[in-house]
N, C-alpha and C. Protein backbone atom coordinates (compact mmCIF):
# COMPACT_ATOMS: atom_id res chain seq x y z
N UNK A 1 -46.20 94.00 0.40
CA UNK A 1 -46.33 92.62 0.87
C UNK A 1 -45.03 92.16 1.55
N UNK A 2 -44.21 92.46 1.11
CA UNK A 2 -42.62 92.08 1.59
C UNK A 2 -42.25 93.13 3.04
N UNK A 3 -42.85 94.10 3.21
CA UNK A 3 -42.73 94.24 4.50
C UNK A 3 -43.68 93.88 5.49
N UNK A 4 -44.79 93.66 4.77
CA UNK A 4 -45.45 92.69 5.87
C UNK A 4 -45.28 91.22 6.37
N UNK A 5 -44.81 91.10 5.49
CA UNK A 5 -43.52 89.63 5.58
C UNK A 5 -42.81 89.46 7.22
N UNK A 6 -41.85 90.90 6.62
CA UNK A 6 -40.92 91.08 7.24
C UNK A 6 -41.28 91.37 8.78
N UNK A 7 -42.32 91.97 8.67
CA UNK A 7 -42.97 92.75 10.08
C UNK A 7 -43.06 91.48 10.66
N UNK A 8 -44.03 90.53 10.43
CA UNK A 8 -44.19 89.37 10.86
C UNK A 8 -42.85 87.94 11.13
N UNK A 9 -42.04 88.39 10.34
CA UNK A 9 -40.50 87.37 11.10
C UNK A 9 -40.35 87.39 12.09
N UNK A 10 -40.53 88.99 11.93
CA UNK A 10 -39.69 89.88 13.06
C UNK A 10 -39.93 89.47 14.57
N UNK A 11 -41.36 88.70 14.38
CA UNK A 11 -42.09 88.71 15.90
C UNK A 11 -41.78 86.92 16.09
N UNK A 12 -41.57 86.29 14.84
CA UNK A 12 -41.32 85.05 15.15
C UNK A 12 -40.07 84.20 15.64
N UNK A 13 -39.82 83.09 16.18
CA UNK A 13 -39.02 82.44 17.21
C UNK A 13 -39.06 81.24 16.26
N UNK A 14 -38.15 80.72 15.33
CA UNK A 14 -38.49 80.03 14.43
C UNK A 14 -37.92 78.65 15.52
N UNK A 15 -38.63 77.56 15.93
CA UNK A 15 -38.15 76.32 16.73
C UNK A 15 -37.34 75.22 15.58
N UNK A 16 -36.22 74.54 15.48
CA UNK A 16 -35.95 73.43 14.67
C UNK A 16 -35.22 72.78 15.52
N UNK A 17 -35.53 71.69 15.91
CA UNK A 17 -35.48 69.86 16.19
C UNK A 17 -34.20 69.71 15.65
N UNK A 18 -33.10 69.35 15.97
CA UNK A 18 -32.21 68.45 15.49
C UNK A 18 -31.70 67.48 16.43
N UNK A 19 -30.93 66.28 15.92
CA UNK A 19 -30.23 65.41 16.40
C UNK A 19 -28.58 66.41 16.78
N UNK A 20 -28.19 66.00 18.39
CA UNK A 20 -27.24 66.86 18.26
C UNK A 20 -26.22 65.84 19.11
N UNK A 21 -24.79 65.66 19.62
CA UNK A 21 -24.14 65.46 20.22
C UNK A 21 -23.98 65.81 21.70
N UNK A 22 -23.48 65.23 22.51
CA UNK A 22 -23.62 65.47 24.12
C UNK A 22 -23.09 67.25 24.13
N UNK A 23 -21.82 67.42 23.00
CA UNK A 23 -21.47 68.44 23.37
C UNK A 23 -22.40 69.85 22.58
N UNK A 24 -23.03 69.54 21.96
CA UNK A 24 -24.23 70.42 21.19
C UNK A 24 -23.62 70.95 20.02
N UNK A 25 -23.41 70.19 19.48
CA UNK A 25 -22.80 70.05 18.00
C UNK A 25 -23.84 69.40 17.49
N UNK A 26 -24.04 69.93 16.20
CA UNK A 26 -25.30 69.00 15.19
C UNK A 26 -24.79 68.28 14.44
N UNK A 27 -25.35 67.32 14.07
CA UNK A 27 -24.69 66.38 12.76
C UNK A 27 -25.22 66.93 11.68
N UNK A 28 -24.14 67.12 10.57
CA UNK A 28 -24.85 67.87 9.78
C UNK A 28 -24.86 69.39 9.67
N UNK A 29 -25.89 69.77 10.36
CA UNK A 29 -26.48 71.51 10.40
C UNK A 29 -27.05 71.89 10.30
N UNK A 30 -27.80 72.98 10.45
CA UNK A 30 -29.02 73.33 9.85
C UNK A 30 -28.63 74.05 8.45
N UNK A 31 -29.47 73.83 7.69
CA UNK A 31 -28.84 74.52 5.76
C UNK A 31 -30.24 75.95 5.81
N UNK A 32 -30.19 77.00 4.96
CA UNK A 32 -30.98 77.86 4.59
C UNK A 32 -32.32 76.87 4.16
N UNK A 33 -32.11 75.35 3.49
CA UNK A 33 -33.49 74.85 2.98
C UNK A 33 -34.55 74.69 4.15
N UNK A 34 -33.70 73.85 5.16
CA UNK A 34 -34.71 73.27 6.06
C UNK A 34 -35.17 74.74 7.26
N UNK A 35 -34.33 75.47 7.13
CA UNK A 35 -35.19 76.82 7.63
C UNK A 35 -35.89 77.41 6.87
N UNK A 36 -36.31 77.60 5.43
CA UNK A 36 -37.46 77.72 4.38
C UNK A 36 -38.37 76.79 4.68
N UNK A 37 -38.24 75.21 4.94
CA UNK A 37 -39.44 74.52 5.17
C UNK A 37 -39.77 74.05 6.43
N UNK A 38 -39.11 74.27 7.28
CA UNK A 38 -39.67 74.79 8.78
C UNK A 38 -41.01 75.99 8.94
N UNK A 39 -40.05 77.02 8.07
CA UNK A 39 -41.03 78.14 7.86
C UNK A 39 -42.12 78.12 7.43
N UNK A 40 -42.44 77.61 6.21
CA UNK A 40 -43.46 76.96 5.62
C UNK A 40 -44.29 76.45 6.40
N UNK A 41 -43.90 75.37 6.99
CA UNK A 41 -44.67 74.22 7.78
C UNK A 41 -45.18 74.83 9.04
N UNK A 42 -44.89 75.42 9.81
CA UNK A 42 -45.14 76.38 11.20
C UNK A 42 -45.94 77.19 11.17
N UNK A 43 -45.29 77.96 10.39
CA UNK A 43 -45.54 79.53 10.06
C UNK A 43 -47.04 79.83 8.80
N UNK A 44 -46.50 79.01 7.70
CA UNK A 44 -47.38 78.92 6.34
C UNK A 44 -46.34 80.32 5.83
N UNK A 45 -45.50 80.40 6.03
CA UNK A 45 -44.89 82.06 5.04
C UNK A 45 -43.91 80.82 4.32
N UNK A 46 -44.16 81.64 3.01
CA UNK A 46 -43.07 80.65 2.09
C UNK A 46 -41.55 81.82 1.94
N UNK A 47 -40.82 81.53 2.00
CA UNK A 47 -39.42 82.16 1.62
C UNK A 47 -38.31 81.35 0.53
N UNK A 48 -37.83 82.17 -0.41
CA UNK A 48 -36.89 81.11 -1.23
C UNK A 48 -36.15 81.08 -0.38
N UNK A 49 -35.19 79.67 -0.32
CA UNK A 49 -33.87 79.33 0.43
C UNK A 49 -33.04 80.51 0.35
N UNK A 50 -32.75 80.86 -1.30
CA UNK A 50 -31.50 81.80 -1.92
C UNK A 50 -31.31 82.55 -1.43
N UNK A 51 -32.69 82.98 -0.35
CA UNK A 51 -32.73 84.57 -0.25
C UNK A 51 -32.28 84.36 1.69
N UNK A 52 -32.51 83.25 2.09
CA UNK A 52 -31.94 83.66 3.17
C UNK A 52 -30.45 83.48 3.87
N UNK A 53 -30.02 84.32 3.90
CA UNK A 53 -28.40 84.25 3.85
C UNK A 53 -27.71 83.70 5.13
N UNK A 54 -27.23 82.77 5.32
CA UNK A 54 -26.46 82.42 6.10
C UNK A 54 -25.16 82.38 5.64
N UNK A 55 -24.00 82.54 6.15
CA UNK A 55 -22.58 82.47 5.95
C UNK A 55 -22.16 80.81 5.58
N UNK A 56 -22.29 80.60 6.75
CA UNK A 56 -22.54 78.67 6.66
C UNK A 56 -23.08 78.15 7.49
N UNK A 57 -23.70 76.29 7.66
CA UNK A 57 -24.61 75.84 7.74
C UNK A 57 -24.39 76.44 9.49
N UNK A 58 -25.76 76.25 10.30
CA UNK A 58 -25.66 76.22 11.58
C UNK A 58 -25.16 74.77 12.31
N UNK A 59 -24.21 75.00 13.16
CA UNK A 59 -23.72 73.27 13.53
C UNK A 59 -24.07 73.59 14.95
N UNK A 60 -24.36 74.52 15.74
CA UNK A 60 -24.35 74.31 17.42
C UNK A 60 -25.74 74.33 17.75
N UNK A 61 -26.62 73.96 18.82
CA UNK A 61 -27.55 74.60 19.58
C UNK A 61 -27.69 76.03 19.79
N UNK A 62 -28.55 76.47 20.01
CA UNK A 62 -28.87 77.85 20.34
C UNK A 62 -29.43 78.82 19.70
N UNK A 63 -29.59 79.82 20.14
CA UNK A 63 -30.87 81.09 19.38
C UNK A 63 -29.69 81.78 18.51
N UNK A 64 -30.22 82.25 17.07
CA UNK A 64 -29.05 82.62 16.10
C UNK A 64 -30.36 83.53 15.37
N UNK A 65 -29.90 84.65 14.83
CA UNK A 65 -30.84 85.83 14.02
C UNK A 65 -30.31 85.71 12.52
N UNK A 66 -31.11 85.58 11.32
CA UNK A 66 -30.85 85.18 9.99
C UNK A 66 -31.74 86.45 9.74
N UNK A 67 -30.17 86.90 8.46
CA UNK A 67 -31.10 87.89 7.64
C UNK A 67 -32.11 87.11 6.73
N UNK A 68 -33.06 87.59 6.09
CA UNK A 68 -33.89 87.10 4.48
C UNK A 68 -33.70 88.34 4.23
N UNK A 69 -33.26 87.84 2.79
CA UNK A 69 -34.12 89.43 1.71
C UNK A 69 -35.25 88.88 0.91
N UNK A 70 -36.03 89.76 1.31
CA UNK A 70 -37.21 89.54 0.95
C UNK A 70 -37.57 90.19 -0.64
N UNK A 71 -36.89 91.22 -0.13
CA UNK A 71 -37.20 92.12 -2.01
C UNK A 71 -36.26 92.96 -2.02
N UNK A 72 -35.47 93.80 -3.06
CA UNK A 72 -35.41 94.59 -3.32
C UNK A 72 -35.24 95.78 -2.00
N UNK A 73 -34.13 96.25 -1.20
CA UNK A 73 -34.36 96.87 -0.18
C UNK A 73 -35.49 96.55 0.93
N UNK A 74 -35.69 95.13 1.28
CA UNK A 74 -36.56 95.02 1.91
C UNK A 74 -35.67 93.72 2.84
N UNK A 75 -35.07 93.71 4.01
CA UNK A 75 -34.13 92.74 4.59
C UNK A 75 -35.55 92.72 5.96
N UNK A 76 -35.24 91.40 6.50
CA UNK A 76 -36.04 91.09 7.30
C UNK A 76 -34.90 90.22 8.56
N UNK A 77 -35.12 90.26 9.46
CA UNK A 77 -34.32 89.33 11.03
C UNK A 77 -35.25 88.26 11.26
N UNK A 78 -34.84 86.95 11.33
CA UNK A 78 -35.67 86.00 11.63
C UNK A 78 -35.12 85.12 12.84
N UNK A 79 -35.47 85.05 13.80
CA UNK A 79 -35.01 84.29 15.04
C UNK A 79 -35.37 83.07 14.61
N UNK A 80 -33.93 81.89 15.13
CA UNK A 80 -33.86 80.85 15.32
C UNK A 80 -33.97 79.86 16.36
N UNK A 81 -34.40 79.03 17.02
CA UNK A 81 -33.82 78.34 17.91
C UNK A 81 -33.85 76.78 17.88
N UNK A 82 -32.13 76.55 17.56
CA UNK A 82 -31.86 74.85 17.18
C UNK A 82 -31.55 74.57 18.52
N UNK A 83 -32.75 73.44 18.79
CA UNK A 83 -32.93 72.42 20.33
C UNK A 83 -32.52 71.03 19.55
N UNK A 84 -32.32 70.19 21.00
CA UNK A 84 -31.90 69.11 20.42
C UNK A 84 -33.11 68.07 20.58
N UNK A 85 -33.62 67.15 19.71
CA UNK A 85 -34.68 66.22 19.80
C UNK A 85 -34.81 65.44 21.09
C-alpha cells in the first residue's frame, strides 16, 4: 500500500495558495501540516505531518520536491508548488 502511495505522489504537482509579499516571500510559510491537509483535501491521500520531512518551513514561491516516508524503507518525492493568492 505504501508504495502505491508513493507511486501516486510521484505523479502529483501538489498546488498551495498563499499570501505572499511583492518580493515572494510568504508570511509565515508553508509548515509539513498544511501540506498533509492540502493533500488530503485535493488529492484524498492522507499522510502524517511527522512523516513528511522538511528541514524548515517553506517561505518563498516556487516548485520545491518533499521527501514523505511513508513506511519503513518506503520514501516517496512529492512536488510542490507555492503560488501566490
Amino acid at each position: 500500500k505504501a508504495i502505491e502511495i508513493a507511486n501516486k505522489l510521484k505523479e502529483i504537482v501538489l498546488k498551495i495558495e498563499v499570501k505572499a509579499g511583492d518580493n515572494g516571500k510568504i508570511f509565515g510559510g508553508v509548515t509539513s501540516k498544511e501540506i498533509a491537509e492540502e493533500l488530503k483535501k485535493a488529492h484524498n491521500i492522507e499522510v502524517d505531518k511527522k512523516k513528511i520531512l522538511l528541514n524548515e518551513n517553506i517561505k518563498n514561491l516556487g516548485r520545491f520536491s518533499v521527501d514523505i516516508k511513508l513506511n519503513e524503507g518506503v520514501m516517496a518525492k512529492l512536488t510542490i508548488s507555492i503560488v501566490s493568492e
